[in-house]
Protein backbone atom coordinates (compact mmCIF):
# COMPACT_ATOMS: atom_id res chain seq x y z
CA UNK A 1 0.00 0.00 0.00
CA UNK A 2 1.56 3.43 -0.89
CA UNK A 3 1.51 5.69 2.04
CA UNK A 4 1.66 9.45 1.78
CA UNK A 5 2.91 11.43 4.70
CA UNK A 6 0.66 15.10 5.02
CA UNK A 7 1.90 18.13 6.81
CA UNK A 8 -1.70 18.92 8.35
CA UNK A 9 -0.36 22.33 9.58
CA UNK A 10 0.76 23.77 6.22
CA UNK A 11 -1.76 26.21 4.35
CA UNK A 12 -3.42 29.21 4.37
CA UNK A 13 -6.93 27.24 5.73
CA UNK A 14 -5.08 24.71 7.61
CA UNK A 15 -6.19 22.15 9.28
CA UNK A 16 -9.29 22.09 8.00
CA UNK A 17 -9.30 22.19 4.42
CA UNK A 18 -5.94 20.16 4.54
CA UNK A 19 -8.01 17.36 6.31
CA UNK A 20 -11.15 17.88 3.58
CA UNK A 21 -8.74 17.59 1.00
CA UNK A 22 -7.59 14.11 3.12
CA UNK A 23 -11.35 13.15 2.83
CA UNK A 24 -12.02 13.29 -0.38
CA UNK A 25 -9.06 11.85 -1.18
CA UNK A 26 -9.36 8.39 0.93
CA UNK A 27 -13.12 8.73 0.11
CA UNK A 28 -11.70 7.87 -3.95
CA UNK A 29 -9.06 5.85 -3.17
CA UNK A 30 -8.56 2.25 -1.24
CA UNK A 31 -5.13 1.61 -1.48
CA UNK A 32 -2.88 4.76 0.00
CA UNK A 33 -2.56 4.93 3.97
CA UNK A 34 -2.44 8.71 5.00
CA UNK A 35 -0.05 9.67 7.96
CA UNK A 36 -0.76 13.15 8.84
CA UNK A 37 1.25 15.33 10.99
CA UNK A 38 -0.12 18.08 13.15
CA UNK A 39 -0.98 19.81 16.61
CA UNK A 40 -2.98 17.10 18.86
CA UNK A 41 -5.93 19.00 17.57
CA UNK A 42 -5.85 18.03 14.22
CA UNK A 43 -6.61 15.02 14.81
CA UNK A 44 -9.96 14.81 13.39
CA UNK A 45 -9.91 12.20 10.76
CA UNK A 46 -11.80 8.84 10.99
CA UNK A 47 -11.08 6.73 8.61
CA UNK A 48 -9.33 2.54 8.40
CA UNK A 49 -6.45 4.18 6.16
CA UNK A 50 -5.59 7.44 8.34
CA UNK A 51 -2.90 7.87 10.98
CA UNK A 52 -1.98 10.78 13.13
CA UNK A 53 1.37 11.77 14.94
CA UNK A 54 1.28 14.35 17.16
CA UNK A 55 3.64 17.39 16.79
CA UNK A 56 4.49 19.65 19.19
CA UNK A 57 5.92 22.33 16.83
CA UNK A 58 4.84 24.09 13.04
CA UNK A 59 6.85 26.01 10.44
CA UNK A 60 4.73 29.62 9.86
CA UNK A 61 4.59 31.16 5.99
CA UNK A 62 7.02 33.98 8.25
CA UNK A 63 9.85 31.17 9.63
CA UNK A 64 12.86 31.22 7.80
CA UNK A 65 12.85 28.19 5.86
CA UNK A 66 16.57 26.88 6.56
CA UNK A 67 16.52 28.10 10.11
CA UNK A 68 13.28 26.47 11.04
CA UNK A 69 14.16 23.40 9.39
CA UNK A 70 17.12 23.12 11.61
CA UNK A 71 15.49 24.29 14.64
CA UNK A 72 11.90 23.01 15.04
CA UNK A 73 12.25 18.89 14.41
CA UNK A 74 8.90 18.56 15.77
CA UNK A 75 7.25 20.36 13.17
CA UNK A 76 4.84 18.99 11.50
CA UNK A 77 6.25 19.60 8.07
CA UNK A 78 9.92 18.27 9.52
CA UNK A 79 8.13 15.57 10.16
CA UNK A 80 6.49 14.38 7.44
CA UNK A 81 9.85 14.98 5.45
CA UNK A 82 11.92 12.62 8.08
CA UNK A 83 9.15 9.81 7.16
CA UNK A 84 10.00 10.02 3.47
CA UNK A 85 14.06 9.84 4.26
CA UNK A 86 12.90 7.16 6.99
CA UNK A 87 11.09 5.29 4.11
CA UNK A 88 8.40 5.21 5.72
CA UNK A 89 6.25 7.11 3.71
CA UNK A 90 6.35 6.72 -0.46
CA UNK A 91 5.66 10.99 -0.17
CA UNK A 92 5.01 13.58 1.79
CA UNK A 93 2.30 16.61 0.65
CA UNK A 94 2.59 20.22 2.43
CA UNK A 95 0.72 23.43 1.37
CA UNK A 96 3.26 25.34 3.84
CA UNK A 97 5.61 27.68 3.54
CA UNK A 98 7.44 27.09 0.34
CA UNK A 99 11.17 28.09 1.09
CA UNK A 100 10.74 25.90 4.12
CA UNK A 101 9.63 22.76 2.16
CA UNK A 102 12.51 23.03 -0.06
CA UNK A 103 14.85 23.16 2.65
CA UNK A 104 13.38 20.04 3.84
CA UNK A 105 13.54 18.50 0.55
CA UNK A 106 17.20 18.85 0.36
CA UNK A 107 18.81 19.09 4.64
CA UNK A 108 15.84 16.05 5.54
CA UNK A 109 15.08 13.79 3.02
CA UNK A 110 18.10 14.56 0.53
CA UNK A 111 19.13 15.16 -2.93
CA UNK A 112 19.46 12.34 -5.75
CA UNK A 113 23.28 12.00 -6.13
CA UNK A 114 24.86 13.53 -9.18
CA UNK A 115 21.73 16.48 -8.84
CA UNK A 116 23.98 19.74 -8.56
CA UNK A 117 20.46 21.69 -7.59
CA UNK A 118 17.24 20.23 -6.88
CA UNK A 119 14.46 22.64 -9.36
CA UNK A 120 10.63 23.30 -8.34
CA UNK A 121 8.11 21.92 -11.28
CA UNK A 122 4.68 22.68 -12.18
CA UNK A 123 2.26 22.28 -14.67
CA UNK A 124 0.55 25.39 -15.86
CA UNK A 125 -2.87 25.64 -17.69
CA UNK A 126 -2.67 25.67 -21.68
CA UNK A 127 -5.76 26.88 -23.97
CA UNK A 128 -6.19 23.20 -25.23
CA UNK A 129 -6.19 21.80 -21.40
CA UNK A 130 -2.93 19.75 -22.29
CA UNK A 131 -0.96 21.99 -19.99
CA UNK A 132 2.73 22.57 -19.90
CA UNK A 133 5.67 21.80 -16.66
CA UNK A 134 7.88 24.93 -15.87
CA UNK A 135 10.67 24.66 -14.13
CA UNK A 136 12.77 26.05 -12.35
CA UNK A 137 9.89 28.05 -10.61
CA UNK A 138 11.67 29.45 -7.72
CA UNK A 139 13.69 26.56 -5.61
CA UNK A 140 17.25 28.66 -7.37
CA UNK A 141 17.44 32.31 -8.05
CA UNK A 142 20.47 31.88 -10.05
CA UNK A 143 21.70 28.65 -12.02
CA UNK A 144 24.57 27.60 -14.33
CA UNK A 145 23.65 25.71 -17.90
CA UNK A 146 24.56 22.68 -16.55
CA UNK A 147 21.55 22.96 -14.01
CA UNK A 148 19.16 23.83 -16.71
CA UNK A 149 20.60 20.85 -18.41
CA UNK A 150 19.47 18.58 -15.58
CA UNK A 151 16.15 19.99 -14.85
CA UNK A 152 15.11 19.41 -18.57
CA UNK A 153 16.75 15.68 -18.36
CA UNK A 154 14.44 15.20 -15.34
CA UNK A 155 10.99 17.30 -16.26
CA UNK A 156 11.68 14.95 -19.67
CA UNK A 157 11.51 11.41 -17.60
CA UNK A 158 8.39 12.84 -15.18
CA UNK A 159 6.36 13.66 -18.06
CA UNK A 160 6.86 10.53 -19.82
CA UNK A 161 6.30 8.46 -17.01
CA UNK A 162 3.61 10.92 -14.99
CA UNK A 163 1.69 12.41 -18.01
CA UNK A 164 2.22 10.07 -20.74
CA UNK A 165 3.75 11.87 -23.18
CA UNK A 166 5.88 9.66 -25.53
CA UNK A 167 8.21 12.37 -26.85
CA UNK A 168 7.69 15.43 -24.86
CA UNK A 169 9.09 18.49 -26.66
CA UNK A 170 11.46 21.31 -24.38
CA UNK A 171 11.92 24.67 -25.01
CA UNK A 172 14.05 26.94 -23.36
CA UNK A 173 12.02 30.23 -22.19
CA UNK A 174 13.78 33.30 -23.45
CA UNK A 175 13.29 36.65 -25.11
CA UNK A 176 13.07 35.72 -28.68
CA UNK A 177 13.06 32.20 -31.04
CA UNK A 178 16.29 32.86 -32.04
CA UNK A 179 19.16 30.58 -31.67
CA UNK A 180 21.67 33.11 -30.71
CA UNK A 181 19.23 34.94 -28.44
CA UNK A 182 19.47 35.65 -24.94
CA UNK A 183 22.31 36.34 -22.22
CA UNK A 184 24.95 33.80 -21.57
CA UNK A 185 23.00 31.35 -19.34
CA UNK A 186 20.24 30.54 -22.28
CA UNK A 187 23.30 30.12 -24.95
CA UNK A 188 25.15 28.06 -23.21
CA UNK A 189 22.00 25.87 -21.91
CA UNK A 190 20.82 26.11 -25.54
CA UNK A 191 24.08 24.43 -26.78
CA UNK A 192 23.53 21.85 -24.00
CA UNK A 193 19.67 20.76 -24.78
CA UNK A 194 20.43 20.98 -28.43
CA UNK A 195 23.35 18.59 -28.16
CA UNK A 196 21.01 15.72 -26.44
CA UNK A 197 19.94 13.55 -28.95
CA UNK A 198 17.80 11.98 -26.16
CA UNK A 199 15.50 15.15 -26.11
CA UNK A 200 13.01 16.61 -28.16
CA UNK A 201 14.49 19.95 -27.60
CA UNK A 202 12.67 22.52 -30.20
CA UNK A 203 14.47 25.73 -29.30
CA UNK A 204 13.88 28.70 -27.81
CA UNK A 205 10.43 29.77 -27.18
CA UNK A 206 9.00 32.95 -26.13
CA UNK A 207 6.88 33.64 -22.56
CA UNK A 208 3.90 35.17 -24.43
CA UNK A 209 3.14 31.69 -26.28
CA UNK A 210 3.47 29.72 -23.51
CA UNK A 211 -0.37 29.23 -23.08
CA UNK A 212 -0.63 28.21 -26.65
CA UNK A 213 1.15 24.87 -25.80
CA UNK A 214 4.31 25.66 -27.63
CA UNK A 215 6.07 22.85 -25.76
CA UNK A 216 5.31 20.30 -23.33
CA UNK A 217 8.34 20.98 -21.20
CA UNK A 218 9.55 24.80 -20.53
CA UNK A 219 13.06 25.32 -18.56
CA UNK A 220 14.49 28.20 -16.91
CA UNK A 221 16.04 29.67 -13.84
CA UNK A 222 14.29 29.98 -10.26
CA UNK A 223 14.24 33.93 -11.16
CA UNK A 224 12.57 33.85 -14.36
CA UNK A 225 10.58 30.91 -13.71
CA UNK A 226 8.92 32.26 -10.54
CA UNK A 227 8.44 35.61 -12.54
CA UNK A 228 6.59 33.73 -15.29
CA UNK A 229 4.46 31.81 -12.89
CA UNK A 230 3.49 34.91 -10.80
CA UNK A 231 2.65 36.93 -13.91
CA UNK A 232 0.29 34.10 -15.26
CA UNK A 233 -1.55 34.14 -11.92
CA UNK A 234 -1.50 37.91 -11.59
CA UNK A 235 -2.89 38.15 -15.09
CA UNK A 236 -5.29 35.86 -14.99
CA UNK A 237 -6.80 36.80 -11.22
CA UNK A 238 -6.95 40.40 -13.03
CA UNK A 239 -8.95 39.57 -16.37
CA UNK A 240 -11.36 37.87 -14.55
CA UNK A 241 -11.78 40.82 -12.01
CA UNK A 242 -12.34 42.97 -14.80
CA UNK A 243 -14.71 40.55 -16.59
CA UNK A 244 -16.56 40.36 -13.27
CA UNK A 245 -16.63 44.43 -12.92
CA UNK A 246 -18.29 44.55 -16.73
CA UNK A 247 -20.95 41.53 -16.44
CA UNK A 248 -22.15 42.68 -13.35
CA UNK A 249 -22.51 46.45 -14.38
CA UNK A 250 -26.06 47.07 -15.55
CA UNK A 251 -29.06 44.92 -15.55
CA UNK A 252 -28.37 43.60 -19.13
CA UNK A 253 -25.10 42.42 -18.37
CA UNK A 254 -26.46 40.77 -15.38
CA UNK A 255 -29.06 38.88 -17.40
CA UNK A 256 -26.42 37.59 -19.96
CA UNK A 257 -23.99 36.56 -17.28
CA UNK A 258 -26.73 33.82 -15.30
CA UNK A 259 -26.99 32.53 -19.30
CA UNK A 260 -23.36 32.03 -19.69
CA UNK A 261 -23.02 31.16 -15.78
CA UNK A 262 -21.38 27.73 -16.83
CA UNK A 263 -19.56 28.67 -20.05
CA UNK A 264 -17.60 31.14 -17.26
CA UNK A 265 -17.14 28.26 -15.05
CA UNK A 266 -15.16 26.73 -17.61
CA UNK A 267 -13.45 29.07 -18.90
CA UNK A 268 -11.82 29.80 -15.34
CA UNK A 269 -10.93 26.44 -14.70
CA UNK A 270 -8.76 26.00 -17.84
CA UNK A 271 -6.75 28.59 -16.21
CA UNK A 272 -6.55 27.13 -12.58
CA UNK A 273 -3.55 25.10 -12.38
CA UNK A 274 -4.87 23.65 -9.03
CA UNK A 275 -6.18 21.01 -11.46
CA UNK A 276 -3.01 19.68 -11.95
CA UNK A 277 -1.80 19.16 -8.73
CA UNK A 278 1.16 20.69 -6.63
CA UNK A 279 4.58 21.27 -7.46
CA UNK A 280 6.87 18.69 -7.71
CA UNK A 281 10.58 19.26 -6.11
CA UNK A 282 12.78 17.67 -8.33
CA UNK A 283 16.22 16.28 -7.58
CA UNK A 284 15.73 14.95 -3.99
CA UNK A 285 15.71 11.33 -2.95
CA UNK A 286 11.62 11.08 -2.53
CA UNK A 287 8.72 12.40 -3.73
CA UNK A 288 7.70 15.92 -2.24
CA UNK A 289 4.99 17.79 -3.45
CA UNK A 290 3.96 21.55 -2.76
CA UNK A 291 0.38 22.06 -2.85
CA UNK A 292 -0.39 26.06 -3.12
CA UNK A 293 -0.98 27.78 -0.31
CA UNK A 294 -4.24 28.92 -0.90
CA UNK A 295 -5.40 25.51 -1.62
CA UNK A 296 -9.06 24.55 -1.36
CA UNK A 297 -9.68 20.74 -0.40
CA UNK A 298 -10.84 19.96 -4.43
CA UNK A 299 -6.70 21.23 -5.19
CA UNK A 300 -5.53 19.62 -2.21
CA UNK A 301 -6.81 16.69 -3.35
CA UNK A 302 -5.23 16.77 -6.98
CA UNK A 303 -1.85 17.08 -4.63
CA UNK A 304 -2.53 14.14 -3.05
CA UNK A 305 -3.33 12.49 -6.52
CA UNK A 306 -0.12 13.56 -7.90
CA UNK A 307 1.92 12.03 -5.10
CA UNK A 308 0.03 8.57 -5.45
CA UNK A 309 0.51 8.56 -8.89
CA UNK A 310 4.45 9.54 -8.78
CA UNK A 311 4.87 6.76 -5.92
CA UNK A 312 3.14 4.31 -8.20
CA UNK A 313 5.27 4.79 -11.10
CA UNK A 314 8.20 4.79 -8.25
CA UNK A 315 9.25 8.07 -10.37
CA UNK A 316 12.29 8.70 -8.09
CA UNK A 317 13.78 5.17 -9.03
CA UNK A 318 13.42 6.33 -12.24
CA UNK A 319 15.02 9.82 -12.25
CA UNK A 320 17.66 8.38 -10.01
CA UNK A 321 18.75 6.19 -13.18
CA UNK A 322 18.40 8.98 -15.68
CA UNK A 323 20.52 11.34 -13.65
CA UNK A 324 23.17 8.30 -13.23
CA UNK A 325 23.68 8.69 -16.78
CA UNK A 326 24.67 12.34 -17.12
CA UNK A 327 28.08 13.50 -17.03
């Protein structure tokens, strides 16, 4: 049985929505044993396939990630790391404070050897629904090619194994299509990726056409990345404010707006990336997953999902063997 280990005191809305999340998932799935860690009074979860430990300590969004880490081993989210390097959980799942998580990724449970820098992964919303992974989004401010060069050798594996793809296609996010293009970092990287006979590496590709699904696979520093990712949500949060402020100005607009009530539904879930789960922290020994912090218990859910899946396809095996083979 795969078991997932749950910081219950990471979120915005935690516990509760951490533990509705926990509900929904167990109420779908029969074979994943859930070992959450929290305050005593967390402990609200009835089910055969739940556990609890008791904490006596949790990491804040305002703890320094590294310090707190060090400092606070009964934390919940410390904790829930340590079962992962204990092996005795397949993953763990925290919606906590992000800096923090990554510093458990890499001081608790470890990095795969041969990974210089571990990258943060996540797959954004596309127009068709196919969606794309970007990466780095934030674990490294600043990165060499040869980092670049293993985050796309990585992303490549997960999305083969995790989303099916056959031959996913990478680009390298830059500032035009152009080969020569860019500052030193994206040549060099460029040179890298296009070297790799292994990858489907289609060149540079611009931020603006990301959403139009121009590759499966984007790569680029922790800066840029984390830029890219925070502009998508900022946009999008904004558009539909504004579509909000013009379909509920008069009585007209009102009337047209309960009419297309559902089309809007849809239309703002193909831009919530909730839908495709957390982030993934790539290049430590075990599966860690970052659900966002704002999560409701329908995304914390699809985190949950994600881990399962990744522990079911034993995607850290896998990675572990891919990375063996770069120089």
């Amino acid at each position: 049985m795969i078991k997932i280990a749950v910081d219950l005191m990471g979120g915005d809305d935690a516990p509760d929505i951490v533990n509705e999340g926990i509900k929904l998932f167990l109420d779908k799935y029969d074979d994943v044993e859930i070992l959450g860690y929290g305050l005593p009074e967390c402990n609200t979860i009835k089910y055969e396939h739940f556990k609890f430990f008791p904490c006596t300590e949790q990491i804040t969004m305002d703890d320094e990630p590294v310090r707190s880490i060090r400092r606070k081993k009964d934390a919940s989210m410390v904790r829930a790391a340590e079962a992962v390097k204990l092996n005795e959980a397949d993953a763990c799942v925290s919606a906590g404070n992000t800096g923090a998580l990554m510093s458990a990724g890499l001081f608790v449970v470890g990095r795969i050897k041969g990974i210089e820098r571990p990258a943060l992964a996540m797959t954004m919303p596309t127009i068709d629904n196919k969606g794309f992974m970007l990466l780095d989004m934030g674990a490294n401010a600043e990165a060499k090619p040869e980092h670049l060069y293993q985050y796309a050798k990585m992303a490549n594996v997960y999305a083969k194994v995790n989303r099916k793809i056959a031959h996913p296609t990478i680009g390298l996010a830059n500032i035009g299509t152009e080969d020569k293009k860019g500052t030193s970092l994206t040549k060099e990287t460029f040179a890298l990726l296009q070297a790799d006979d292994s990858l489907n590496f289609i060149g540079n590709v611009e931020p603006k056409t990301l959403l139009n699904s121009t590759a499966d696979i984007v790569v680029t520093d922790g800066f840029t990345g984390n830029i890219i990712l925070k502009t998508l949500e900022g946009t999008a949060t904004n558009i539909f404010k504004m579509l909000k402020e013009v379909l509920t100005s008069s009585t007209k607009n009102k009337l047209a707006t309960a009419v297309l009530k559902n089309d809007l539904a849809q239309l703002k879930g193909k831009m919530d990336y909730s839908e495709y789960g957390g982030a993934v922290l790539f290049g430590v020994n075990g599966i860690v997953i970052k659900a966002h912090g704002s999560s409701d218990k329908v995304a914390f859910f699809n985190a949950l999902r994600q881990a399962r899946l990744a522990a079911q396809e034993d995607i850290v095996s896998i990675l572990s063997k891919e990375v063996a083979g770069i120089e």
